[in-house]
PDB file of N, CA and C in Angstrom:
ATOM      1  N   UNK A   1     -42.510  28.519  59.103  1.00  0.00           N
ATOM      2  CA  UNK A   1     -41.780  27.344  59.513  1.00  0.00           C
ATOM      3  C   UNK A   1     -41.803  26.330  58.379  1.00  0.00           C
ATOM      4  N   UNK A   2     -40.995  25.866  58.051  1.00  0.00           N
ATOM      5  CA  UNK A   2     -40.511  24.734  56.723  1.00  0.00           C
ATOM      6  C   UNK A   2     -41.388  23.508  57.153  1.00  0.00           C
ATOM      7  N   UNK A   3     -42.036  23.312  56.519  1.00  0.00           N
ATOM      8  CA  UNK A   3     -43.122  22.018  56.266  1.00  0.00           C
ATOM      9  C   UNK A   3     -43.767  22.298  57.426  1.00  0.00           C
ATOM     10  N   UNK A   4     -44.333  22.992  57.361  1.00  0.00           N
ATOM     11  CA  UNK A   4     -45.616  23.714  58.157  1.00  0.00           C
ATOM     12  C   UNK A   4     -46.837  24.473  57.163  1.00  0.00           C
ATOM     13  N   UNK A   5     -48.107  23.633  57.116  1.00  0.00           N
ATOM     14  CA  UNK A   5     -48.670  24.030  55.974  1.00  0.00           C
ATOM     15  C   UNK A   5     -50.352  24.843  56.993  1.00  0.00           C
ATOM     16  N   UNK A   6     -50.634  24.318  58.392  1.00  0.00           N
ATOM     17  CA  UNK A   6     -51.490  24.646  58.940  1.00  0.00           C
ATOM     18  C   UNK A   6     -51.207  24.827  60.595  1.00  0.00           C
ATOM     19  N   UNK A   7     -51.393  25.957  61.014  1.00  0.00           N
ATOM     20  CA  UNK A   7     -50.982  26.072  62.666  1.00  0.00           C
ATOM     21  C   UNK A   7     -52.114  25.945  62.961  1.00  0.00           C
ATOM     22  N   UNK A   8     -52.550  25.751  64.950  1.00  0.00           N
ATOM     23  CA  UNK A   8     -53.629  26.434  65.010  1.00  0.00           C
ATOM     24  C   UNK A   8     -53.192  26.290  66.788  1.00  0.00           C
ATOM     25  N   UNK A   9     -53.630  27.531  67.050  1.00  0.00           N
ATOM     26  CA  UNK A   9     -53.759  27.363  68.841  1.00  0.00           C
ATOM     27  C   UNK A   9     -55.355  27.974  69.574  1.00  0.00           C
ATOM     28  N   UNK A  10     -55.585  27.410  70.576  1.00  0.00           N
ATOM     29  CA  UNK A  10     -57.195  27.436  70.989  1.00  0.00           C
ATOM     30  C   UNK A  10     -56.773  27.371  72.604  1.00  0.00           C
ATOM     31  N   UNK A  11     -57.837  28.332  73.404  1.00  0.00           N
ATOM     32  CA  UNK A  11     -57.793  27.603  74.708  1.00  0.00           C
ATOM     33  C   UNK A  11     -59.430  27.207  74.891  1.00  0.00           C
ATOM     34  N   UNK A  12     -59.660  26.573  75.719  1.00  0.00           N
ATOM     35  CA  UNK A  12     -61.150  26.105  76.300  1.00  0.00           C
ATOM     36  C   UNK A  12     -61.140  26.219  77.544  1.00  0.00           C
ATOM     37  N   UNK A  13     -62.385  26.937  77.946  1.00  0.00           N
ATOM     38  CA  UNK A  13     -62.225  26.980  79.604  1.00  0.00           C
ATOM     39  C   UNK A  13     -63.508  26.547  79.724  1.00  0.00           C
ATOM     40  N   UNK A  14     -63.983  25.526  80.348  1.00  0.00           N
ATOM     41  CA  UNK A  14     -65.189  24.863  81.078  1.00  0.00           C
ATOM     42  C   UNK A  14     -65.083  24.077  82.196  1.00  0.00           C
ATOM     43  N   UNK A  15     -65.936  23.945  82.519  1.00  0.00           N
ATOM     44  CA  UNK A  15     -66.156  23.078  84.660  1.00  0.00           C
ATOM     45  C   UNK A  15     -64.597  23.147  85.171  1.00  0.00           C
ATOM     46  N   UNK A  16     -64.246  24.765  85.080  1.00  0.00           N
ATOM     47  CA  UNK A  16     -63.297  24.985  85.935  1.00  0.00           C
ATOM     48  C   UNK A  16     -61.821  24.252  85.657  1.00  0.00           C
ATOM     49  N   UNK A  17     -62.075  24.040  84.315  1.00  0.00           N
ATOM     50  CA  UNK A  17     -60.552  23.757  83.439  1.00  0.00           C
ATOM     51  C   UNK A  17     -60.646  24.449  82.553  1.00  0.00           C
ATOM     52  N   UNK A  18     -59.091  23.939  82.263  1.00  0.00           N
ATOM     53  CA  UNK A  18     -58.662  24.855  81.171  1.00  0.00           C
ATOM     54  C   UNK A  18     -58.082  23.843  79.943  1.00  0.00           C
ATOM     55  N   UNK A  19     -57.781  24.182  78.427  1.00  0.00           N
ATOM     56  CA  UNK A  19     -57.148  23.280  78.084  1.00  0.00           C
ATOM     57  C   UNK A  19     -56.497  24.568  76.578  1.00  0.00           C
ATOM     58  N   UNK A  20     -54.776  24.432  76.880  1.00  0.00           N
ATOM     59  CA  UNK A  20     -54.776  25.151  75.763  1.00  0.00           C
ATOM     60  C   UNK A  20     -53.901  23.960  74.788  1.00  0.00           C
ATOM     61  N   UNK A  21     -54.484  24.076  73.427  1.00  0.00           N
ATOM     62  CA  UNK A  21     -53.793  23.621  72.520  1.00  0.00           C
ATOM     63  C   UNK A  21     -52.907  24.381  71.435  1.00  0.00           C
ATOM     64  N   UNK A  22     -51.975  23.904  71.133  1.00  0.00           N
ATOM     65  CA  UNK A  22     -51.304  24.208  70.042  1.00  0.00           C
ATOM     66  C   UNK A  22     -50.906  22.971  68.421  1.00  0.00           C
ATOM     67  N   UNK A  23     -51.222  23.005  67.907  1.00  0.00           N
ATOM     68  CA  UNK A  23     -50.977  22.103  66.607  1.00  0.00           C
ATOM     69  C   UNK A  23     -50.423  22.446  65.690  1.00  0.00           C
ATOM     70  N   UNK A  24     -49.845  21.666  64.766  1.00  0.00           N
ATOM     71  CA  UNK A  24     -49.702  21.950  63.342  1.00  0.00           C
ATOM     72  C   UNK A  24     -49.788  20.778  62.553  1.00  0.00           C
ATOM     73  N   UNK A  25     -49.542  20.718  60.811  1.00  0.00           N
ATOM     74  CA  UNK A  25     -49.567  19.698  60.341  1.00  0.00           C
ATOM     75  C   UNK A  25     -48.047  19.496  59.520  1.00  0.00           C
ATOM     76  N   UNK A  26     -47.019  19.879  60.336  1.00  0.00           N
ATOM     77  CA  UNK A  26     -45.356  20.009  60.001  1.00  0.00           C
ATOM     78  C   UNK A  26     -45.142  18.227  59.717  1.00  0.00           C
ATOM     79  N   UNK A  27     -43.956  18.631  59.808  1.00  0.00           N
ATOM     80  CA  UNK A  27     -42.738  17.346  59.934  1.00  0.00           C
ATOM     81  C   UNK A  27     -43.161  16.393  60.928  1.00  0.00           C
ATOM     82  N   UNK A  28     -43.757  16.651  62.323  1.00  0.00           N
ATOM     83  CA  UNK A  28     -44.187  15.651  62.933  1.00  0.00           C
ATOM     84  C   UNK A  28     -42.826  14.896  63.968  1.00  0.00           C
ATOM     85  N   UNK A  29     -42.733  14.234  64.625  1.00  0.00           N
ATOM     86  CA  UNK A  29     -41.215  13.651  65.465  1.00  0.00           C
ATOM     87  C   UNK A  29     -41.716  12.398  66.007  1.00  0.00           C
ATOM     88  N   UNK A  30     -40.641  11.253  66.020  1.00  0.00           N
ATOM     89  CA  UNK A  30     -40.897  10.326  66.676  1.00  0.00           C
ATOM     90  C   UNK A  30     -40.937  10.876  68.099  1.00  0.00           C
ATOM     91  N   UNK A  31     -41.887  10.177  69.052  1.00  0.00           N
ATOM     92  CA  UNK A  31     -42.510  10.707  70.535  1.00  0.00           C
ATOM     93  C   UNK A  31     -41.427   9.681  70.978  1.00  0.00           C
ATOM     94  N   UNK A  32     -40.975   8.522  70.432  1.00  0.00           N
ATOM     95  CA  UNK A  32     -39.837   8.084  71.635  1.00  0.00           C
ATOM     96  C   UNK A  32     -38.535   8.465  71.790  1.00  0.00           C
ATOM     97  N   UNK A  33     -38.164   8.618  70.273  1.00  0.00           N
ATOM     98  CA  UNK A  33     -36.844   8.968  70.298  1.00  0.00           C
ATOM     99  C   UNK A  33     -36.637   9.969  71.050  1.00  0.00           C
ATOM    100  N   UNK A  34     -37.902  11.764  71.131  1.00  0.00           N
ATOM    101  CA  UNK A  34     -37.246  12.394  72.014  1.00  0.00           C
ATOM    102  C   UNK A  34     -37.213  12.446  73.338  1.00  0.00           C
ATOM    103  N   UNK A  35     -38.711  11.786  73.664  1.00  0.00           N
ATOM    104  CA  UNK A  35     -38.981  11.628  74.867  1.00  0.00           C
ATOM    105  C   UNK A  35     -37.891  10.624  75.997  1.00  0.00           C
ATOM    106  N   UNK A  36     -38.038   9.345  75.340  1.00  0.00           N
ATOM    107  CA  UNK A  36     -37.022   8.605  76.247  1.00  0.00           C
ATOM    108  C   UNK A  36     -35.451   8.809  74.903  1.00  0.00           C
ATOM    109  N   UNK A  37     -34.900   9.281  74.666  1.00  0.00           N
ATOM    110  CA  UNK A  37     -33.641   9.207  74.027  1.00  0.00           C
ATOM    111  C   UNK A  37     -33.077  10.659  75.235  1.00  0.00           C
ATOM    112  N   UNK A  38     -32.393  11.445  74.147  1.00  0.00           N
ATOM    113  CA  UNK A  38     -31.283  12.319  74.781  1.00  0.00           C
ATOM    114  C   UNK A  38     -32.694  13.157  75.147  1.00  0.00           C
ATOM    115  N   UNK A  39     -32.062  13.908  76.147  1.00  0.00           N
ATOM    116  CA  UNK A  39     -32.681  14.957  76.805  1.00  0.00           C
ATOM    117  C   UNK A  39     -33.151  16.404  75.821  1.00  0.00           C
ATOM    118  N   UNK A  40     -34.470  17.007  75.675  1.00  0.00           N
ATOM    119  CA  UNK A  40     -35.059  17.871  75.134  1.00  0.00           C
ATOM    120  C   UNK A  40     -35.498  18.936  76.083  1.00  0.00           C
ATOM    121  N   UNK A  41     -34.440  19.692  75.816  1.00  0.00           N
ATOM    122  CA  UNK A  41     -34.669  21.001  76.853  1.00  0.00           C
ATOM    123  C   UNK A  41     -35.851  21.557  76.175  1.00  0.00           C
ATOM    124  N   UNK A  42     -36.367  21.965  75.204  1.00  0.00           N
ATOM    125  CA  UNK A  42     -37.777  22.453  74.930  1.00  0.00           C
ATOM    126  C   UNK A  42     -38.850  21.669  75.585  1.00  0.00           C
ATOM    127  N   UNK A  43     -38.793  20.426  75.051  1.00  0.00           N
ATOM    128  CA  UNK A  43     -40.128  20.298  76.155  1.00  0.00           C
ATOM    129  C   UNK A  43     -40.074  19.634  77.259  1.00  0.00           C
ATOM    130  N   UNK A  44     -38.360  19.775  77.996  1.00  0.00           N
ATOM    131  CA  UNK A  44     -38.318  19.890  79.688  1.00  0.00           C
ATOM    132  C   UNK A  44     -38.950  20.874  79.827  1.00  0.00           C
ATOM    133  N   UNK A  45     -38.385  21.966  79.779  1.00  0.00           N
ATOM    134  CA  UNK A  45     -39.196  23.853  79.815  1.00  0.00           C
ATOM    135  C   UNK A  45     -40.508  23.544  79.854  1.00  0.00           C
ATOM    136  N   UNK A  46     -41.429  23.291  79.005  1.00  0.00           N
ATOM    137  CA  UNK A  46     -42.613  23.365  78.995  1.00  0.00           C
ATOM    138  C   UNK A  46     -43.442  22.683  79.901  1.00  0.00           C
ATOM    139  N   UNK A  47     -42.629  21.076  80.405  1.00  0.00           N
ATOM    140  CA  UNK A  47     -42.971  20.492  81.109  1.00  0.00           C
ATOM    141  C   UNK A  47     -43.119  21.273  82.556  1.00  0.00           C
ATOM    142  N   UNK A  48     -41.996  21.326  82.404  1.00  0.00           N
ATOM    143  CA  UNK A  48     -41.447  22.540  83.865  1.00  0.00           C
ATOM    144  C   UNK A  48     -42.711  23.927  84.562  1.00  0.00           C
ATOM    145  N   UNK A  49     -42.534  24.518  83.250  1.00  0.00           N
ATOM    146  CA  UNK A  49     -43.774  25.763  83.315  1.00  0.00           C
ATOM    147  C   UNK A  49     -45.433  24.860  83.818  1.00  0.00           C
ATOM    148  N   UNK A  50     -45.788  24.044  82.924  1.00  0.00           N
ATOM    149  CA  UNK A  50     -46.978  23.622  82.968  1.00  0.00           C
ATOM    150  C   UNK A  50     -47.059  23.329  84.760  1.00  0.00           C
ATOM    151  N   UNK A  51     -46.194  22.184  85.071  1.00  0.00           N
ATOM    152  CA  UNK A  51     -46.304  21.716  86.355  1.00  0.00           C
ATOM    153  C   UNK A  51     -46.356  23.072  87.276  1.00  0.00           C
ATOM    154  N   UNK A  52     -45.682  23.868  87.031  1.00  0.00           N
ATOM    155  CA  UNK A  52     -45.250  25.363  87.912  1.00  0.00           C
ATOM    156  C   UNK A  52     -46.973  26.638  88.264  1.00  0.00           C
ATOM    157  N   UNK A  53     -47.815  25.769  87.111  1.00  0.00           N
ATOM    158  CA  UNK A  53     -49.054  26.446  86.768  1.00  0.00           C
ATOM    159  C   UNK A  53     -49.932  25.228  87.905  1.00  0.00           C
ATOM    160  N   UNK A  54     -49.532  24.140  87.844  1.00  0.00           N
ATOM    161  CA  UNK A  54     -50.511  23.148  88.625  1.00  0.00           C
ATOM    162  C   UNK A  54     -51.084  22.565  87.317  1.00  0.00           C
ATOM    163  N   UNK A  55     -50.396  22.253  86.137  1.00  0.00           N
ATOM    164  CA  UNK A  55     -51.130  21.764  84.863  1.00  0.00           C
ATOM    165  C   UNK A  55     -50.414  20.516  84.438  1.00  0.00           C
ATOM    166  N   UNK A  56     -51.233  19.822  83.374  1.00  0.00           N
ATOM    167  CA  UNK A  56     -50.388  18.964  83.165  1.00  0.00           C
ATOM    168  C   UNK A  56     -49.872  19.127  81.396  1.00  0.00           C
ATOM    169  N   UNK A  57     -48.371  19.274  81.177  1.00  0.00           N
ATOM    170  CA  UNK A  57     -48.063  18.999  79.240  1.00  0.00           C
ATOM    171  C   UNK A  57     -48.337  17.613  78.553  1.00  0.00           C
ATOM    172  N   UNK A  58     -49.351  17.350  77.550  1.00  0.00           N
ATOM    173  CA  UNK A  58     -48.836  16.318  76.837  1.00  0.00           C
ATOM    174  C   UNK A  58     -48.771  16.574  75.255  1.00  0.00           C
ATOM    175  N   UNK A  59     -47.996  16.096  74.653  1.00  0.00           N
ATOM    176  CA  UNK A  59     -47.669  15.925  73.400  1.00  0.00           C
ATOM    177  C   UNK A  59     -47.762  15.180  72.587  1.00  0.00           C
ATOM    178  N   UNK A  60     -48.296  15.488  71.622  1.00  0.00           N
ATOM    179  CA  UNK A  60     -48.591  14.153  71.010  1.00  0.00           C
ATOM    180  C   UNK A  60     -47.855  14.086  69.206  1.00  0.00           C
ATOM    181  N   UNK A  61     -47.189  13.649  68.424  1.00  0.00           N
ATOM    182  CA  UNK A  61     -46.547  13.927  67.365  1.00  0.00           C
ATOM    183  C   UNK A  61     -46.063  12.149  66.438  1.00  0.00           C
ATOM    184  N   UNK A  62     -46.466  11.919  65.755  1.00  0.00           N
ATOM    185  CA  UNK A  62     -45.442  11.364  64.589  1.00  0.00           C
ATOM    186  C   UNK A  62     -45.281  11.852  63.161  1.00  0.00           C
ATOM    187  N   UNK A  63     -43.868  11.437  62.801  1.00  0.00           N
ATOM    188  CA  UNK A  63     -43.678  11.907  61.626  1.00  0.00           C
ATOM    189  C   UNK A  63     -44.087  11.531  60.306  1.00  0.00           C
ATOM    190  N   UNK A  64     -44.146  13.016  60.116  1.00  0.00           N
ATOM    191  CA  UNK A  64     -45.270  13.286  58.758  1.00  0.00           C
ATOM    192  C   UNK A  64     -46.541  13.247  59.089  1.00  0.00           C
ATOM    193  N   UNK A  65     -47.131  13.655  60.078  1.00  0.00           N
ATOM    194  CA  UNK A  65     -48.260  13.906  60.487  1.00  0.00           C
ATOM    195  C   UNK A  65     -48.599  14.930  61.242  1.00  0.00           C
ATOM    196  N   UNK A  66     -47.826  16.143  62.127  1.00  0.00           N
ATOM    197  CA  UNK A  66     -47.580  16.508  62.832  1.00  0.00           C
ATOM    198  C   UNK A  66     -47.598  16.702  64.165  1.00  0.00           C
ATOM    199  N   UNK A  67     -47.631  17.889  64.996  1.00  0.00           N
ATOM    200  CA  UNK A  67     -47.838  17.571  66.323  1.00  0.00           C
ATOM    201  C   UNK A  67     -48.914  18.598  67.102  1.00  0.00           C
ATOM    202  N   UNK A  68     -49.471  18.023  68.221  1.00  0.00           N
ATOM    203  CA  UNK A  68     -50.243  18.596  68.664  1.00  0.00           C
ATOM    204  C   UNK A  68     -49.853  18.687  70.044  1.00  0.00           C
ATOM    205  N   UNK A  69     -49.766  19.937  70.868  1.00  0.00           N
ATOM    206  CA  UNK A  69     -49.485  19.870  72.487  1.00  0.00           C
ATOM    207  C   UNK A  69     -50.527  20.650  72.772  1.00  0.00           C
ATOM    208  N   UNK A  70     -50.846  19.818  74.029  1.00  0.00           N
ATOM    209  CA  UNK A  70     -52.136  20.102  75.079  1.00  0.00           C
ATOM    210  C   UNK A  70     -50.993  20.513  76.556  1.00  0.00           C
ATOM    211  N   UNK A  71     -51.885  21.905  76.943  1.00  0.00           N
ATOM    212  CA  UNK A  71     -51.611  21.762  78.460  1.00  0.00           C
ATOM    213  C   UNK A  71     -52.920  21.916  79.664  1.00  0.00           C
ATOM    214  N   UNK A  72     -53.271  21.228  80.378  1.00  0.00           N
ATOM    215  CA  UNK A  72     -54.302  20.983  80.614  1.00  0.00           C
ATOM    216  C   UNK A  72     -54.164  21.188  82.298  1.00  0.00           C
ATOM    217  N   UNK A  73     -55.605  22.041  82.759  1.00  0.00           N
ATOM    218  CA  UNK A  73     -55.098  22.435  83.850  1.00  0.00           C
ATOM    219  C   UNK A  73     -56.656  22.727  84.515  1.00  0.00           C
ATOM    220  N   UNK A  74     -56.151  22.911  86.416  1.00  0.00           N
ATOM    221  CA  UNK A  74     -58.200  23.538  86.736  1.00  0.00           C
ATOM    222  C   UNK A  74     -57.886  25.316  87.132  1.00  0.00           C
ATOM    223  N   UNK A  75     -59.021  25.666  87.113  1.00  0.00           N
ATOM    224  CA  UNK A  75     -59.076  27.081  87.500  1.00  0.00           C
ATOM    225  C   UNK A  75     -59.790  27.347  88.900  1.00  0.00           C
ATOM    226  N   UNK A  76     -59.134  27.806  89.751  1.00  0.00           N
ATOM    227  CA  UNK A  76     -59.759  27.932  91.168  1.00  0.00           C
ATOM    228  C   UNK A  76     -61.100  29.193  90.925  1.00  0.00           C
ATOM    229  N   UNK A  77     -62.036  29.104  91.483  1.00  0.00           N
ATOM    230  CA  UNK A  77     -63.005  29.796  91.573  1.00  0.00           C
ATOM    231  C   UNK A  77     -62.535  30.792  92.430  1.00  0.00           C
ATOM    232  N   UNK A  78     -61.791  30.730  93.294  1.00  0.00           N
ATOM    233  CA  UNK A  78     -61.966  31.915  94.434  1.00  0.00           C
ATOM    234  C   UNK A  78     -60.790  33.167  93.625  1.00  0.00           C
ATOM    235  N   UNK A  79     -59.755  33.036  92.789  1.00  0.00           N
ATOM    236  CA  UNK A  79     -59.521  33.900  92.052  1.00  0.00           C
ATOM    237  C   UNK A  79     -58.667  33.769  90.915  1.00  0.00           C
ATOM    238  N   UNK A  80     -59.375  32.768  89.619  1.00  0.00           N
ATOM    239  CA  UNK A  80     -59.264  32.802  89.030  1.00  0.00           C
ATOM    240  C   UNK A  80     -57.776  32.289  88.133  1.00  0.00           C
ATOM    241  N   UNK A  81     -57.162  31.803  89.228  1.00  0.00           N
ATOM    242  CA  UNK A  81     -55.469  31.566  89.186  1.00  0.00           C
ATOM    243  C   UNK A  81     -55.719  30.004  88.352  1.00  0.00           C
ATOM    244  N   UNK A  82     -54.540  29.278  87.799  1.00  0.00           N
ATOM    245  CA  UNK A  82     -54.247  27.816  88.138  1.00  0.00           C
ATOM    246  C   UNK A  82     -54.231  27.296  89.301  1.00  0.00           C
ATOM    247  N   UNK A  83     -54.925  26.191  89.409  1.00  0.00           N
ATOM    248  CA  UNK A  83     -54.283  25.384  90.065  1.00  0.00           C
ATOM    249  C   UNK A  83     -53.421  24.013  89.945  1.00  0.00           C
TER     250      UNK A  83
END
């Protein structure tokens, strides 16, 4: 990916959460322009999926710094699903 010099994705599972990340140190995006400007079907979708898991998406990004998305969620004990 063009001005992408470091990826990295991780999940963590402890006291019955979960948290997966994804990062890089790219191009980076203003968080308002896409968030409140025109509509971003990529991270509607993601938004969409996460909630569909019982999780929550956040994103975090400015430019020239890059971006980092968390989706953050609990794990039911009785089998192992999202909640």
């Amino acid at each position: 990916m063009p001005g992408i010099k470091r990826k990295r994705s991780s999940d963590c599972r402890q006291r019955g959460e979960f948290i997966l990340e994804v990062s890089d140190n790219g191009l980076g995006f203003d968080e308002a322009a896409v968030f409140h400007g025109a509509v971003s079907f990529g991270f509607e979708g993601m938004n969409r999926w996460a909630e569909s898991i019982g999780a929550k998406l956040d994103v975090q990004s400015k430019p020239a710094h890059g971006t980092n998305i968390f989706v953050r969620g609990t794990i039911t004990e009785q089998d192992g699903s999202h909640e």
